[in-house]
N, C-alpha and C. Protein backbone atom coordinates (compact mmCIF):
# COMPACT_ATOMS: atom_id res chain seq x y z
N UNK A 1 108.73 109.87 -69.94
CA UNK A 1 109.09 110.79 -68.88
C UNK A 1 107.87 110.93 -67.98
N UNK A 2 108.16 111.27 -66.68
CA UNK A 2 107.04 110.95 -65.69
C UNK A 2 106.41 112.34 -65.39
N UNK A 3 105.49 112.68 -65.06
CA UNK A 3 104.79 113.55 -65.01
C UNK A 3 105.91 114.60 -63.97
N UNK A 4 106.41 114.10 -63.13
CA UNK A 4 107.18 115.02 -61.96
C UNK A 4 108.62 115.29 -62.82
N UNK A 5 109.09 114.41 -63.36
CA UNK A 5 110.35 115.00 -64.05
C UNK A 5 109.86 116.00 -65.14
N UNK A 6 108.73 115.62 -65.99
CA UNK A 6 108.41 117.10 -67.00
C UNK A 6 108.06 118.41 -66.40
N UNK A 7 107.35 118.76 -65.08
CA UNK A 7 107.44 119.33 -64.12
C UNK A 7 108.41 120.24 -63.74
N UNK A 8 109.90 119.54 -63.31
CA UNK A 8 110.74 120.25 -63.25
C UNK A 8 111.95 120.23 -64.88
N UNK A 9 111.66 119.77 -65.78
CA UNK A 9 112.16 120.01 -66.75
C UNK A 9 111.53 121.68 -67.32
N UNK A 10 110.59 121.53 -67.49
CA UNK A 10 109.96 123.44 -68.28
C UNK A 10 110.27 124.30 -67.38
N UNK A 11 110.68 125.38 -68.22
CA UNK A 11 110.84 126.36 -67.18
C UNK A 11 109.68 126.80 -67.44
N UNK A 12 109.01 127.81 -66.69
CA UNK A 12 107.98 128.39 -66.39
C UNK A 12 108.06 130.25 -66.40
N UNK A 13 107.23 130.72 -67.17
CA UNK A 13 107.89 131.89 -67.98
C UNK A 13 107.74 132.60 -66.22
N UNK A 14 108.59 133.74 -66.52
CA UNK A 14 108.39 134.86 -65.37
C UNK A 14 107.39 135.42 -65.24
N UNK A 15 106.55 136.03 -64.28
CA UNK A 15 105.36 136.70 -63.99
C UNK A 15 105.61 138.15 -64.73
N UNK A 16 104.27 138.52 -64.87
CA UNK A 16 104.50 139.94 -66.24
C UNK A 16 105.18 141.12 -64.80
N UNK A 17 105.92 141.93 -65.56
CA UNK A 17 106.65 143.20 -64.72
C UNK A 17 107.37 142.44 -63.56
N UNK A 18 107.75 141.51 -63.46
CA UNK A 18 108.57 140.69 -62.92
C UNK A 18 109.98 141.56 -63.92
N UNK A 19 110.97 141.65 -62.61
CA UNK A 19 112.19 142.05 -63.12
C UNK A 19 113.36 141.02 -63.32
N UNK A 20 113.93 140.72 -64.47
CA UNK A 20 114.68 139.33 -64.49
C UNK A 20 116.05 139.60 -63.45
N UNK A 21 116.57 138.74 -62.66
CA UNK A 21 117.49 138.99 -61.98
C UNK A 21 118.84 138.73 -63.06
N UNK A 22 119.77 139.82 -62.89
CA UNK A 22 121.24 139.25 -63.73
C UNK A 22 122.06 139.08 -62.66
N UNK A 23 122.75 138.35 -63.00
CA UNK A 23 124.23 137.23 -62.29
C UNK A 23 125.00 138.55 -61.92
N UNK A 24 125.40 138.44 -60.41
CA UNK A 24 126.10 139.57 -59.81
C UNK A 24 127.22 140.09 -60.56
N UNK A 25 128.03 139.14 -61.48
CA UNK A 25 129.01 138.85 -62.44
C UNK A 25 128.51 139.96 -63.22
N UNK A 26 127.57 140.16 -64.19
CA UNK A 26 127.51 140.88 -64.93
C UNK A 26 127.15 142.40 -64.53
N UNK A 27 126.16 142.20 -63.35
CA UNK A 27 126.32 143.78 -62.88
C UNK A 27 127.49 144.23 -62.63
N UNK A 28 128.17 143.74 -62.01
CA UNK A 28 129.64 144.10 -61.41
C UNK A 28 130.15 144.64 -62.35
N UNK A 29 130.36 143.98 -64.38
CA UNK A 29 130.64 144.72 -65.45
C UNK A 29 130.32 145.67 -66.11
N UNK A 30 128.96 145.55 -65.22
CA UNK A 30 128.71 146.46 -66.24
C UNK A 30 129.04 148.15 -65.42
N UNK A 31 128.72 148.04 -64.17
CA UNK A 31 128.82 148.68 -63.32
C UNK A 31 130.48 149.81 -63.40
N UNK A 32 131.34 148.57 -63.70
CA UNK A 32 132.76 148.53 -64.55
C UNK A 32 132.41 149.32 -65.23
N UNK A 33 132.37 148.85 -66.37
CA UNK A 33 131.83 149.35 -67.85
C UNK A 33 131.58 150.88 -67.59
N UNK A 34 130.40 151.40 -66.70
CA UNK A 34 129.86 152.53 -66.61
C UNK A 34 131.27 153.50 -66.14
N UNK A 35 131.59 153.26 -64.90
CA UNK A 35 133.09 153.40 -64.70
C UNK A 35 134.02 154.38 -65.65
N UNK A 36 134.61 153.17 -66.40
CA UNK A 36 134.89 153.44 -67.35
C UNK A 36 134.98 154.43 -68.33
N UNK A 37 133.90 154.45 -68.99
CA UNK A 37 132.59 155.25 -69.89
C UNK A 37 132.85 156.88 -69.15
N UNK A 38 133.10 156.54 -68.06
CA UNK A 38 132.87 158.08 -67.18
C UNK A 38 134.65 158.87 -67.13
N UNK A 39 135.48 157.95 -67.48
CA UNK A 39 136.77 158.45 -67.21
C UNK A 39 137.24 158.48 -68.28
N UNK A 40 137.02 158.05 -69.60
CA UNK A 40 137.55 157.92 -70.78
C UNK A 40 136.67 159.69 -71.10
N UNK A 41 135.20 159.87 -70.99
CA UNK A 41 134.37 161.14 -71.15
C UNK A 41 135.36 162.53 -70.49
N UNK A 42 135.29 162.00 -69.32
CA UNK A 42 136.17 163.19 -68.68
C UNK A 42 137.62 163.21 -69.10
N UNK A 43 138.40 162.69 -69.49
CA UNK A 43 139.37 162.74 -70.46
C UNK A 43 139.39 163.48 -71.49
N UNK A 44 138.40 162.99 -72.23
CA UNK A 44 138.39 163.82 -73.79
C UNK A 44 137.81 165.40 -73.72
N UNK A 45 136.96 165.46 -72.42
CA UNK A 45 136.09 166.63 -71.96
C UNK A 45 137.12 168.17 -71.28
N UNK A 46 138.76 167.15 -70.63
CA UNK A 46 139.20 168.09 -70.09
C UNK A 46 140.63 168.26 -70.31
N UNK A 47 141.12 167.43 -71.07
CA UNK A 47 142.39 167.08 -71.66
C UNK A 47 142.77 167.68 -72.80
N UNK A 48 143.16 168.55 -73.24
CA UNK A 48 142.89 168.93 -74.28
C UNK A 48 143.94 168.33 -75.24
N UNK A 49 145.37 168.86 -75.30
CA UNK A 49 146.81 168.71 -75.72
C UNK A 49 147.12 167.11 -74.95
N UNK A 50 146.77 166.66 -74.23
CA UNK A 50 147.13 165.39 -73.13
C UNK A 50 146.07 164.34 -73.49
N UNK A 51 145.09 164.38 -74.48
CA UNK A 51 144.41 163.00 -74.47
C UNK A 51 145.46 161.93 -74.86
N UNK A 52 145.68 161.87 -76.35
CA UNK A 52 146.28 160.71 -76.59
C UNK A 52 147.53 160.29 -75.66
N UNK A 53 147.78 160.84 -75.11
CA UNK A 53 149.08 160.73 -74.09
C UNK A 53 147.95 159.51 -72.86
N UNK A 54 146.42 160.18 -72.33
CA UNK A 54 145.28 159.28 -71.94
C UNK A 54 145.08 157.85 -72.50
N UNK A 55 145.19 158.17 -73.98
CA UNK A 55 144.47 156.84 -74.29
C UNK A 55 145.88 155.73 -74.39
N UNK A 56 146.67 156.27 -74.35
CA UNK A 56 148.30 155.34 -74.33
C UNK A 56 148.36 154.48 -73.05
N UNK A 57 148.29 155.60 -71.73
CA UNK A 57 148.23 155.05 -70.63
C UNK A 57 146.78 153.91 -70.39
N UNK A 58 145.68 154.29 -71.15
CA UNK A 58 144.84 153.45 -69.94
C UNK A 58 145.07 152.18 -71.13
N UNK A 59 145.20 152.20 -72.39
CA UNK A 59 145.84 151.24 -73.37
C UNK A 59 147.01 149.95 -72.39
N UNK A 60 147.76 151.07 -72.03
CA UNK A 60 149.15 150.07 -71.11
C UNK A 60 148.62 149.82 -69.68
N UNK A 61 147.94 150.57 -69.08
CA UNK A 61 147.18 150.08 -67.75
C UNK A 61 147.22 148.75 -66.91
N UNK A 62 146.12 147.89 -67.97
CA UNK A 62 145.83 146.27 -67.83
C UNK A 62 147.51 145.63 -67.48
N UNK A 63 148.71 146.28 -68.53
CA UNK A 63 149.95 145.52 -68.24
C UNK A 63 150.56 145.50 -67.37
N UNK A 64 150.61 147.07 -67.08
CA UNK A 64 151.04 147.46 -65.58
C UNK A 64 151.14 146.83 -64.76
N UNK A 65 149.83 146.92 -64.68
CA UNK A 65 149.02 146.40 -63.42
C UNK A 65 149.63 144.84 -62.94
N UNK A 66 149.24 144.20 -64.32
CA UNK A 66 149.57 142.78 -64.16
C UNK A 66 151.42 142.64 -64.26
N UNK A 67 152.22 143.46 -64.56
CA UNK A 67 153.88 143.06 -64.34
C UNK A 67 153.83 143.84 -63.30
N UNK A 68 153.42 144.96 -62.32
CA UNK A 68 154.39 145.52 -61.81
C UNK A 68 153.30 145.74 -60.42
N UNK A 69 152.35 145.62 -60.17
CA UNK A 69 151.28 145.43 -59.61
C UNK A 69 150.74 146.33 -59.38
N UNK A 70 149.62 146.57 -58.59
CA UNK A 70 148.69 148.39 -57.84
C UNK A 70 149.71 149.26 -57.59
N UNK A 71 150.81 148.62 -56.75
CA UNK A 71 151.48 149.83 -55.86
C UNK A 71 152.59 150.47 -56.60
N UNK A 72 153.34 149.31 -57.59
CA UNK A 72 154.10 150.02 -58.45
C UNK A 72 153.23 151.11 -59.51
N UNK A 73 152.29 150.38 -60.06
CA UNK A 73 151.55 151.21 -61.12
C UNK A 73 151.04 152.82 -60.75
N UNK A 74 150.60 152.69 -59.65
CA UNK A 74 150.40 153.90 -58.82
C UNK A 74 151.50 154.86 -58.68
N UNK A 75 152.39 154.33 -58.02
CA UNK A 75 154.10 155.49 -57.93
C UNK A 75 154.34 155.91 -59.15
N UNK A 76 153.79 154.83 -60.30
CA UNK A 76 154.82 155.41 -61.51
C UNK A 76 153.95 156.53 -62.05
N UNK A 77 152.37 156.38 -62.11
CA UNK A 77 151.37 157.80 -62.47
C UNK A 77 151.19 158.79 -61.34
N UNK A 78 152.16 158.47 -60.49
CA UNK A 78 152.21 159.60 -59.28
C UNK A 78 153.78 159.90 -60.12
N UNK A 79 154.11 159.70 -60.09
CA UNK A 79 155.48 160.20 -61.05
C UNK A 79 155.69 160.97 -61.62
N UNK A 80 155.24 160.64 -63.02
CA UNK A 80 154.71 160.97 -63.76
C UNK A 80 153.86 162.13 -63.85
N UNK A 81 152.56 162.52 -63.48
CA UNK A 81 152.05 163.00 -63.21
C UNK A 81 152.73 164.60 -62.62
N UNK A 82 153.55 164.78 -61.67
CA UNK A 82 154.62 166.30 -61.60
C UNK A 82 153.78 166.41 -60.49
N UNK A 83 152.44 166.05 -59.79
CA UNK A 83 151.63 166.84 -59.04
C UNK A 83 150.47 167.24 -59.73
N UNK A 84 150.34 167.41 -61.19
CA UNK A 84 149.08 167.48 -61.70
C UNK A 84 148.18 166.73 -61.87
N UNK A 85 146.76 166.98 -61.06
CA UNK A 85 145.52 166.30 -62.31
C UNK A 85 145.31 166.79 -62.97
N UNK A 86 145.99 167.42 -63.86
CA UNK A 86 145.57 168.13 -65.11
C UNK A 86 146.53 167.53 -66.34
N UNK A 87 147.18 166.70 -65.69
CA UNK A 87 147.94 165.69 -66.70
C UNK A 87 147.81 164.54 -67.06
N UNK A 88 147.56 163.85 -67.89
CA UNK A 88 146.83 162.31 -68.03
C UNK A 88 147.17 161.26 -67.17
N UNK A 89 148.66 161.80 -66.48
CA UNK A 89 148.54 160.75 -65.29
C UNK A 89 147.78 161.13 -64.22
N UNK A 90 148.51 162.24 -63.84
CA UNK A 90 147.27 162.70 -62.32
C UNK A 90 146.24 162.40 -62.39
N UNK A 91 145.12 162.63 -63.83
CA UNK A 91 144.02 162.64 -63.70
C UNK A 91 143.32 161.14 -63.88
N UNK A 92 144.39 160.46 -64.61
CA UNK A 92 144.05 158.83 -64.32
C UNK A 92 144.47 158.66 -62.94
N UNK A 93 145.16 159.05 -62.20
CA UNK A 93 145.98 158.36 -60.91
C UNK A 93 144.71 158.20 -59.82
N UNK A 94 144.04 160.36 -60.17
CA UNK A 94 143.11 160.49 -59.18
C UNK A 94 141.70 159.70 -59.51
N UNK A 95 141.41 159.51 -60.59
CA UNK A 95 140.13 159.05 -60.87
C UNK A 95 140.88 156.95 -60.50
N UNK A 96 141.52 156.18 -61.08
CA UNK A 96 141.90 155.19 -59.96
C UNK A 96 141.37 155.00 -58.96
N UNK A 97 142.45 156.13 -57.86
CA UNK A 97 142.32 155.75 -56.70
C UNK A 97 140.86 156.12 -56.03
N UNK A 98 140.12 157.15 -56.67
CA UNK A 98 138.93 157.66 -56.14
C UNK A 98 137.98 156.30 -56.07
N UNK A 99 138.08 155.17 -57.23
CA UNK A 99 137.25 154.01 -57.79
C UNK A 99 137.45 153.51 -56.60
N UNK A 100 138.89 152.80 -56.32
CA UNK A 100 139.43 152.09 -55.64
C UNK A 100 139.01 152.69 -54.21
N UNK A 101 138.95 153.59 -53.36
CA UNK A 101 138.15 154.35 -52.36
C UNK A 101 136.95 153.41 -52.29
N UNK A 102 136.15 154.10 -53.27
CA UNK A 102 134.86 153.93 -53.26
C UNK A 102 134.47 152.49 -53.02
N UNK A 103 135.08 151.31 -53.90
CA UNK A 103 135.09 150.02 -53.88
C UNK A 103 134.89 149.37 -52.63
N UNK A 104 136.58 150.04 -52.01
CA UNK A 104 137.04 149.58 -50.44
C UNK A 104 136.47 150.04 -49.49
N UNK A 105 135.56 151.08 -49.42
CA UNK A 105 134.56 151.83 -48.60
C UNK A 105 135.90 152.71 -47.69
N UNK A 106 136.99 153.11 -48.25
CA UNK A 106 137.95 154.27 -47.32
C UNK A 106 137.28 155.31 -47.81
N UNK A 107 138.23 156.27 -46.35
CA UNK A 107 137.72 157.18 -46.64
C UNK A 107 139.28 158.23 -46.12
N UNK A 108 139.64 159.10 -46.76
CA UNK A 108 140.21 160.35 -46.38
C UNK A 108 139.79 161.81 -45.69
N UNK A 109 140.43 162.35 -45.32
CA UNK A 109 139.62 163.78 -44.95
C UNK A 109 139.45 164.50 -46.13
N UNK A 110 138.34 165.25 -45.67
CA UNK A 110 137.68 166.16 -46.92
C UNK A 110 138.69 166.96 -48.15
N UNK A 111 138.58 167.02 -48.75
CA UNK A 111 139.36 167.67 -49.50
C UNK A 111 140.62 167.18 -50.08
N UNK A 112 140.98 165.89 -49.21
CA UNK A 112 142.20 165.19 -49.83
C UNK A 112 142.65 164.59 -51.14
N UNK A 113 141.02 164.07 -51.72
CA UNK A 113 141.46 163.21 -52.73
C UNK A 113 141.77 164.22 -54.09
N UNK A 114 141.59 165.27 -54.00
CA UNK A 114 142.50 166.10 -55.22
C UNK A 114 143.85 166.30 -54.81
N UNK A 115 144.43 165.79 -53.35
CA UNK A 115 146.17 166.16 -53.47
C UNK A 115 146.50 164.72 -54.25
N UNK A 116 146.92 164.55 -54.97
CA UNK A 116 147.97 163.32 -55.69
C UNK A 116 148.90 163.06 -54.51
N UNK A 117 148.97 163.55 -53.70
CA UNK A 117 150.14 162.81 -52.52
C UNK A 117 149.43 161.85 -51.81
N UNK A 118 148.28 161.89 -51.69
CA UNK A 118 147.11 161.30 -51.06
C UNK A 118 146.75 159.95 -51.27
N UNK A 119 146.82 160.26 -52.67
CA UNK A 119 146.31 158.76 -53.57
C UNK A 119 147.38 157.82 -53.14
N UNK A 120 148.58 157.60 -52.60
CA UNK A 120 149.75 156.53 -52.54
C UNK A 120 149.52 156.53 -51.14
N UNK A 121 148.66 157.18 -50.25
CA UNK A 121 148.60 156.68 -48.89
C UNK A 121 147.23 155.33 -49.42
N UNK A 122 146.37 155.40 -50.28
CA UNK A 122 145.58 154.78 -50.34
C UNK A 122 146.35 153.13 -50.11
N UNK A 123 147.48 152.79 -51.03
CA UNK A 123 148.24 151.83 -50.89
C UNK A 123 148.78 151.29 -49.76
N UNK A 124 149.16 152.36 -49.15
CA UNK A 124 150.20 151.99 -47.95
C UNK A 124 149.30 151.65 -46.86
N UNK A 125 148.10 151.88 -46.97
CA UNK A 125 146.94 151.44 -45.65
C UNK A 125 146.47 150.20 -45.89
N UNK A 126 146.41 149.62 -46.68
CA UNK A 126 145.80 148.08 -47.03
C UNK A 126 146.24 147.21 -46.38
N UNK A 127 145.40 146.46 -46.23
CA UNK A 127 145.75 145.33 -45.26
C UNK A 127 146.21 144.08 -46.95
N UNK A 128 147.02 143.05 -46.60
CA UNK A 128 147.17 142.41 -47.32
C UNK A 128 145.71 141.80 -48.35
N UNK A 129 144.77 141.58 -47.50
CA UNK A 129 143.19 141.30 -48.48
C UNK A 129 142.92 142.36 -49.46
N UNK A 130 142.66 143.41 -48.64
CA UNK A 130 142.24 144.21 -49.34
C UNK A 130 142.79 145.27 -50.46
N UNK A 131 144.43 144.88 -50.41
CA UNK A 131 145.86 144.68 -51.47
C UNK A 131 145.10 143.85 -52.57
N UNK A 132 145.11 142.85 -52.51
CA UNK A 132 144.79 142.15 -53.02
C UNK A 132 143.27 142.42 -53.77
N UNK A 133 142.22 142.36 -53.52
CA UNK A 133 141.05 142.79 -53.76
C UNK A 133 140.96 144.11 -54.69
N UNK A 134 141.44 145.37 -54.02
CA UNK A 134 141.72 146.25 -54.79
C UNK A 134 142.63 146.27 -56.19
N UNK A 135 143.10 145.06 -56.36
CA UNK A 135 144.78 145.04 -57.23
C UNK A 135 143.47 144.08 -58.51
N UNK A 136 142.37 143.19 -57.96
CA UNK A 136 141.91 142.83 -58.93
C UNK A 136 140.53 143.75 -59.52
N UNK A 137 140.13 144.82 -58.84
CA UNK A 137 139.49 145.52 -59.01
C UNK A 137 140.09 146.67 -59.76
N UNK A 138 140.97 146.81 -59.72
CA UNK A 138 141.84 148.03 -60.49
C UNK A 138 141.85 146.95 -62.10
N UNK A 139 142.26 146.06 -62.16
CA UNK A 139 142.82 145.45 -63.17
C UNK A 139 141.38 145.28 -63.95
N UNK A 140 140.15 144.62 -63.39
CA UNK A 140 139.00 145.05 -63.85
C UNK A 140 138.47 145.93 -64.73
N UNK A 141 138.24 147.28 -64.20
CA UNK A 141 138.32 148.08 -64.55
C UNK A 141 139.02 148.54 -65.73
N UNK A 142 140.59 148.61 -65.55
CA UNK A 142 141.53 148.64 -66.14
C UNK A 142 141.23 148.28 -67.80
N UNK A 143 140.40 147.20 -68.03
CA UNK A 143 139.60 146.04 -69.26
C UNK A 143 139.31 146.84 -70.00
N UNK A 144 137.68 147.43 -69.09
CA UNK A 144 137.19 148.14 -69.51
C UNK A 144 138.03 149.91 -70.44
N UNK A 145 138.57 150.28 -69.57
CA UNK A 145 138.79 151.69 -69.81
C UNK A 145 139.70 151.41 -70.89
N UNK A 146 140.40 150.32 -71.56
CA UNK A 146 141.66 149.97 -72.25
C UNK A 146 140.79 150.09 -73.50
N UNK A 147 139.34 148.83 -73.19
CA UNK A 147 138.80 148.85 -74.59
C UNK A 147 137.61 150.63 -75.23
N UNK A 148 137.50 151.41 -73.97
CA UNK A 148 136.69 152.61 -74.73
C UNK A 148 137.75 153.66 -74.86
N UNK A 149 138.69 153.76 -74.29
CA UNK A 149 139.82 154.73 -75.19
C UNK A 149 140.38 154.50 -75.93
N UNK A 150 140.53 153.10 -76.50
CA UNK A 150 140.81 152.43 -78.26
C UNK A 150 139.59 152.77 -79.01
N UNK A 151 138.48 153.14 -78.69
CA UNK A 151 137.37 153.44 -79.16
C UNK A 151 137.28 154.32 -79.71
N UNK A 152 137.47 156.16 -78.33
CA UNK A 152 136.88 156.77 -78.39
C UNK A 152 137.99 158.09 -79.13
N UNK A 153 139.11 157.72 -78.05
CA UNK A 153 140.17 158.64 -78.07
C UNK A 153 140.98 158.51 -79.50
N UNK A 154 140.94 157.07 -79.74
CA UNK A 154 141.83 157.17 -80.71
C UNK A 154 140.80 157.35 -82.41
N UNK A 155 140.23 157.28 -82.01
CA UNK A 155 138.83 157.38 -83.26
C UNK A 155 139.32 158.68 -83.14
N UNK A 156 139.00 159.34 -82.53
CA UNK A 156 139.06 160.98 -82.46
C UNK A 156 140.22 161.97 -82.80
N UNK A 157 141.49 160.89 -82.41
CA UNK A 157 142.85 161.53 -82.33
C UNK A 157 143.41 160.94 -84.38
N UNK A 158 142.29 159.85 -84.51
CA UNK A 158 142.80 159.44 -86.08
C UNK A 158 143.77 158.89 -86.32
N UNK A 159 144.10 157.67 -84.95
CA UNK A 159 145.41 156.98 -84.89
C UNK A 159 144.66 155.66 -85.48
């Protein structure tokens, strides 16, 4: 082997306090992940009588999503839901669509995103991309929150 191919064969360690870069891929999960972590918490934190009814839905979520898509999945925890976030749908519906906001950089007027009537305008404004985009970002997510309320909720509930 020639001196220039061993060259670029070694890698060459990183400089000290050098921060290693991770693959946008995995921030994005983990970022997910954190997500997640934060809605399964507030679940168990404010749900009292309605968790496991929580951990059912974000359990069936991922399927939803994928047979019936964002906009159906949405109507049906707006449904569901009566008007409450204080019911495991509302309060999944609103924490959703709040992600999905945030993701898409929308925005509502102040005070809106606690009406649940609100959250299904989020749908109806999308442009076909960003339908799309949001529908794989929900489903994302969706991963995550499926595998820490099999975790957390049902550890807890003793199913």
């Amino acid at each position: 082997m020639s001196e220039h191919q061993a060259k670029r064969t070694t890698k060459e360690p990183a400089p000290a306090g050098a921060k290693e870069q991770q693959p946008r891929a995995v921030e994005l999960g983990r970022a997910r992940a954190r997500v997640a972590w934060g809605w399964v918490d507030t679940a168990v934190q404010t749900l009292r009588s309605d968790r496991a009814r929580y951990g059912t839905l974000a359990r069936k979520l991922p399927s939803l999503l994928q047979t019936s898509g964002l906009g159906q999945t949405l109507a049906f925890l707006f449904a569901k839901a009566g008007g409450s976030a204080k019911k495991a749908e509302g309060l999944l519906l609103e924490q959703l669509t709040t992600h999905l906001r945030q993701q898409l950089k929308k925005t509502l007027a102040a005070g809106s995103v606690q009406q649940l009537d609100q959250s299904i305008q989020l749908v109806l404004d999308l442009t076909p991309s960003e339908y799309r985009r949001a529908t794989a970002e929900a489903f994302a997510v969706a991963e995550w929150l499926k595998r820490f309320a099999e975790g957390r909720i049902e550890a807890e509930e003793g199913t």
